[in-house]
C-alpha atoms as a PDB file:
ATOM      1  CA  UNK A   1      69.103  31.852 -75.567  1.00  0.00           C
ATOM      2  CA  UNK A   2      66.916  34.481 -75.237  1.00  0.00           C
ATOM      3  CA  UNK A   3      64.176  33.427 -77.786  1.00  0.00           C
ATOM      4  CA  UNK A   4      63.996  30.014 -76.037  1.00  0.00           C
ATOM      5  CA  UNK A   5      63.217  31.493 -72.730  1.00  0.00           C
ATOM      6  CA  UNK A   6      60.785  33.478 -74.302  1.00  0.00           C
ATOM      7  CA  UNK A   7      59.326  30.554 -76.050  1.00  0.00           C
ATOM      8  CA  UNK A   8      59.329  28.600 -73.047  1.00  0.00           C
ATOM      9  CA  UNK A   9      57.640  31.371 -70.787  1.00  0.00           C
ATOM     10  CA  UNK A  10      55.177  31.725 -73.819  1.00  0.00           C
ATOM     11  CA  UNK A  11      54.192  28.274 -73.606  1.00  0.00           C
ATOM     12  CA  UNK A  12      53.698  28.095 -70.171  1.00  0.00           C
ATOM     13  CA  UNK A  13      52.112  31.093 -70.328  1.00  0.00           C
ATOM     14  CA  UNK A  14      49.627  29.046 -72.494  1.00  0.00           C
ATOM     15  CA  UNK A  15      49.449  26.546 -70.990  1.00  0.00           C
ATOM     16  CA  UNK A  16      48.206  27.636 -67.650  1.00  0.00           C
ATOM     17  CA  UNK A  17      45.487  30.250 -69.765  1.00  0.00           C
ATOM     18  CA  UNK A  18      44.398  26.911 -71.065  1.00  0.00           C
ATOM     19  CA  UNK A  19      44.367  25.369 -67.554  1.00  0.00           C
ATOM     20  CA  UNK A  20      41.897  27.753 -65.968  1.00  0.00           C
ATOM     21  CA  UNK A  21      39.895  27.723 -69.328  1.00  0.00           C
ATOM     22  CA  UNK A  22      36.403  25.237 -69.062  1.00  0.00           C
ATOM     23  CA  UNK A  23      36.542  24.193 -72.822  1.00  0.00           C
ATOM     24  CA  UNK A  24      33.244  22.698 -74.093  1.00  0.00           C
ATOM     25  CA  UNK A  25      30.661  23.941 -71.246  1.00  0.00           C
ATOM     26  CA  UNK A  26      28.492  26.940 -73.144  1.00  0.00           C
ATOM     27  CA  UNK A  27      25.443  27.826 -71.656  1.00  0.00           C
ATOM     28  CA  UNK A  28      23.827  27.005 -75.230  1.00  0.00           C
ATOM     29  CA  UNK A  29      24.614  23.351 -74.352  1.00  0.00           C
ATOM     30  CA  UNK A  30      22.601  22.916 -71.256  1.00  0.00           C
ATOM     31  CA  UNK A  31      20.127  20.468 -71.167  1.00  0.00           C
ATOM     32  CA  UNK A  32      17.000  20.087 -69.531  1.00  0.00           C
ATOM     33  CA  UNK A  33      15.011  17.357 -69.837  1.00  0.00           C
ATOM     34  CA  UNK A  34      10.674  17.176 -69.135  1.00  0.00           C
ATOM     35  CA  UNK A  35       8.428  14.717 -68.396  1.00  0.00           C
ATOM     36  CA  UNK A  36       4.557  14.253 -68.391  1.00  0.00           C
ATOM     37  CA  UNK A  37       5.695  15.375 -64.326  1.00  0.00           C
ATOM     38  CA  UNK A  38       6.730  18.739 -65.465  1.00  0.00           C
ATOM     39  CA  UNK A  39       2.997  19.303 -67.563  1.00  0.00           C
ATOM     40  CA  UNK A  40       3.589  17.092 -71.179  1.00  0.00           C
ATOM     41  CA  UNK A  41       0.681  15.023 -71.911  1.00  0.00           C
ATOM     42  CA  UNK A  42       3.163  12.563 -72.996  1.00  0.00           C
ATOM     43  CA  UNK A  43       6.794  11.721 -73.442  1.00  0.00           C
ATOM     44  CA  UNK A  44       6.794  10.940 -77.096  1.00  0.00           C
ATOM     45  CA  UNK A  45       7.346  14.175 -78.557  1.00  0.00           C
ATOM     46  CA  UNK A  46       6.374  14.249 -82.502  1.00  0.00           C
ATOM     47  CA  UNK A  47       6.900  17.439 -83.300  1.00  0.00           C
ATOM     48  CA  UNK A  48       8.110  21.567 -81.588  1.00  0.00           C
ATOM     49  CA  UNK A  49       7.785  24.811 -82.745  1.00  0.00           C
ATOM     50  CA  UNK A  50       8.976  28.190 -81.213  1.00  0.00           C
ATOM     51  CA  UNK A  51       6.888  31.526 -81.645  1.00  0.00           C
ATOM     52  CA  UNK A  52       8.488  34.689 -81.965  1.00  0.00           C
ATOM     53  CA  UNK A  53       7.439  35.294 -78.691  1.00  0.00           C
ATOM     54  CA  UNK A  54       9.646  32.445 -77.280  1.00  0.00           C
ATOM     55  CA  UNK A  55       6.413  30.080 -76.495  1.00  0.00           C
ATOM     56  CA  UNK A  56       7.492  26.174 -77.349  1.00  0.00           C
ATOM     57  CA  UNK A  57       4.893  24.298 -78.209  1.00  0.00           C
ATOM     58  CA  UNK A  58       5.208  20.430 -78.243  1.00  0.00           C
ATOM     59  CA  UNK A  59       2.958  18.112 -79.938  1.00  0.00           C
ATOM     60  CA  UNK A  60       2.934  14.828 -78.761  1.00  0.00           C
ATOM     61  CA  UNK A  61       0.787  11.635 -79.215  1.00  0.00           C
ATOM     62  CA  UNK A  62      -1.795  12.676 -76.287  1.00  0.00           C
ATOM     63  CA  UNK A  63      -1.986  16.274 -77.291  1.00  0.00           C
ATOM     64  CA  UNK A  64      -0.129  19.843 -77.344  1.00  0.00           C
ATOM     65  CA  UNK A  65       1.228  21.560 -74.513  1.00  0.00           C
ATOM     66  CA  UNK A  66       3.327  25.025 -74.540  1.00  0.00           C
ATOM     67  CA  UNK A  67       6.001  26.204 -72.534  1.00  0.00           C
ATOM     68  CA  UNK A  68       5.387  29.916 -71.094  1.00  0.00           C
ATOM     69  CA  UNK A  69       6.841  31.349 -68.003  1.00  0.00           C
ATOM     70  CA  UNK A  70       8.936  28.455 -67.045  1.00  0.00           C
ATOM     71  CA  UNK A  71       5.861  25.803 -67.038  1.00  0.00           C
ATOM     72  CA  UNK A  72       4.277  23.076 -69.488  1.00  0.00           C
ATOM     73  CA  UNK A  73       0.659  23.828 -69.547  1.00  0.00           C
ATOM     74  CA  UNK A  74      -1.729  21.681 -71.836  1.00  0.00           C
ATOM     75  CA  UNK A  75      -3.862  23.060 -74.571  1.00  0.00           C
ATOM     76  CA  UNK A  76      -6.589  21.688 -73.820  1.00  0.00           C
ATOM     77  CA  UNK A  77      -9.123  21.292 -76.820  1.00  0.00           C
ATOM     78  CA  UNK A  78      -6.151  18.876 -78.430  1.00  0.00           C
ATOM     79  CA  UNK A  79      -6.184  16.795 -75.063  1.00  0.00           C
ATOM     80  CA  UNK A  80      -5.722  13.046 -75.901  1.00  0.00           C
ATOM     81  CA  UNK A  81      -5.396  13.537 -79.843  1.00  0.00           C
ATOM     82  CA  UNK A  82      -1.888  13.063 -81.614  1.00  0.00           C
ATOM     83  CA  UNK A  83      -0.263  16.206 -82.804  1.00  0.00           C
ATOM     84  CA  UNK A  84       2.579  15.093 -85.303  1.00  0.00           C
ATOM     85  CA  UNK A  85       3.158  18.203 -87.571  1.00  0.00           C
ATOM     86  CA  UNK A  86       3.657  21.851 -85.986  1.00  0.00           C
ATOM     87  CA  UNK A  87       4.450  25.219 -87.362  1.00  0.00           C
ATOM     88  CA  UNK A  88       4.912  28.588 -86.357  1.00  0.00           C
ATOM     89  CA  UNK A  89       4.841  31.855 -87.562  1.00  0.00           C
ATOM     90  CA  UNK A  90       5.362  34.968 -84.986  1.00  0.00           C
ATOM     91  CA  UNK A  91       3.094  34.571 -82.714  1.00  0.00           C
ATOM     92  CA  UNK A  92       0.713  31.776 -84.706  1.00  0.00           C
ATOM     93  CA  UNK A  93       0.796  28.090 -84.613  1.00  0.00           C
ATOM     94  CA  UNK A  94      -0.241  25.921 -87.105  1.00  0.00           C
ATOM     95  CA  UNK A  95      -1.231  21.892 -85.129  1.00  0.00           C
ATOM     96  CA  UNK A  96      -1.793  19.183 -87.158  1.00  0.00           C
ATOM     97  CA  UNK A  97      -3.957  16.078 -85.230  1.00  0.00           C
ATOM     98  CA  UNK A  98      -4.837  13.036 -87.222  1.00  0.00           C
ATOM     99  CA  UNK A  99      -6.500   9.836 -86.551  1.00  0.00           C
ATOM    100  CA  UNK A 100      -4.196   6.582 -85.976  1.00  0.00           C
ATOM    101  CA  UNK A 101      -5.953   5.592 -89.887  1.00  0.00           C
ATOM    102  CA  UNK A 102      -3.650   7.675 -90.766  1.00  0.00           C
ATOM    103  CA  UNK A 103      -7.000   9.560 -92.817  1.00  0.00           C
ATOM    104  CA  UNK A 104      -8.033  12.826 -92.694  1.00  0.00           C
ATOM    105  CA  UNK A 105      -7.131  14.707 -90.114  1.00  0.00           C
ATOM    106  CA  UNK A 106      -7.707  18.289 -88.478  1.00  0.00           C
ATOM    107  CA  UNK A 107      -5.586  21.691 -88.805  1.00  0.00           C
ATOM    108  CA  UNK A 108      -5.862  23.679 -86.211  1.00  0.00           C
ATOM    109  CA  UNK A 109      -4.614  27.456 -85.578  1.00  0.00           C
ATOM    110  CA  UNK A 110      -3.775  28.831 -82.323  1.00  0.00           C
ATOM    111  CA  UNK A 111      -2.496  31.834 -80.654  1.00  0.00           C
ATOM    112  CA  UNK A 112      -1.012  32.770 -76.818  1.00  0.00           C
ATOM    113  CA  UNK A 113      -5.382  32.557 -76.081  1.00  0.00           C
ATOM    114  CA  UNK A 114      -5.927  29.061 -77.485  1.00  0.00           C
ATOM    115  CA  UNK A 115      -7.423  27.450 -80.585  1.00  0.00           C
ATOM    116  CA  UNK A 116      -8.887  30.098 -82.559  1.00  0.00           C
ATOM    117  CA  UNK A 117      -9.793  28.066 -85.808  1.00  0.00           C
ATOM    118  CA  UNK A 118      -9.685  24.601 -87.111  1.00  0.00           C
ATOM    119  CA  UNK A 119     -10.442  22.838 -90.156  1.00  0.00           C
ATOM    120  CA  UNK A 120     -11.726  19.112 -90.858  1.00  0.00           C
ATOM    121  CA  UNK A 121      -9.677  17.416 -93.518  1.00  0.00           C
ATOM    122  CA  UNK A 122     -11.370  14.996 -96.101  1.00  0.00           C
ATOM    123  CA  UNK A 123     -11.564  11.216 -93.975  1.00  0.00           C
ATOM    124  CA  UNK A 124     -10.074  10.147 -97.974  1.00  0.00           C
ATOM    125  CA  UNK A 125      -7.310  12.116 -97.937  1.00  0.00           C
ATOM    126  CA  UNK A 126      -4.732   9.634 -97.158  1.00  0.00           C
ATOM    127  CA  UNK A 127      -1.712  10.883 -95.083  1.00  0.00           C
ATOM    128  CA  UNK A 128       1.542   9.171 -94.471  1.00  0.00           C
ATOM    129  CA  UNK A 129       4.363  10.290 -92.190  1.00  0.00           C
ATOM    130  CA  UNK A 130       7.767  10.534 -93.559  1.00  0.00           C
ATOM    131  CA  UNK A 131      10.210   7.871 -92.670  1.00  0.00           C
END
């Protein structure tokens, strides 16, 4: 008799623990969602990449903005060219831009000041996006 009271008090126990619990809402989960309002230069995103420094860059097809201190802010030498491939590496990013021919292309690099290089690919190198 006294194990099943104990079980009983147990499960209720549990039960009400489980009650006051909020299953499923982690801060990780939060969403928030930007538009060309909030600073994007558009709101087809191709590609992100995070720095080490916690910078997100998003390339989209009208250029690249980043996300510092709580804002979008455009980059502005990629203004109105298509940035589908990004990469980053501690505080370096890596932008790809290429025509709508799909040929050639551009590489630029970038740091927290801007574009610091970029490089002109060949107009015959031929570049297809993966499906």
């Amino acid at each position: 008799m006294r194990f099943r009271l104990f079980l009983l008090a147990a499960l209720f126990a549990t039960t009400v623990f489980a009650a006051s619990m909020q299953i499923g809402t982690f801060l990780q989960e939060e969403r928030t969602f930007y538009s060309t309002k909030d600073g994007l230069q558009d709101n087809n995103i191709l590609s992100l990449a995070v720095t080490a420094h916690g910078d997100v860059y998003a390339g989209t097809d009208a250029g690249l903005a980043v996300f510092r201190s709580g804002k979008w802010t455009a980059v502005k030498e990629l203004t109105g060219q298509s940035v589908g491939a990004l990469a980053a590496n501690k505080s370096t990013i890596l932008a790809f831009s290429q025509p709508s021919s799909q040929k050639g292309g551009t590489v630029y690099v970038l740091d927290s000041n801007g574009v610091r290089k970029s490089f002109k690919l060949p107009s015959g190198l031929n570049i297809t996006p993966l499906p």
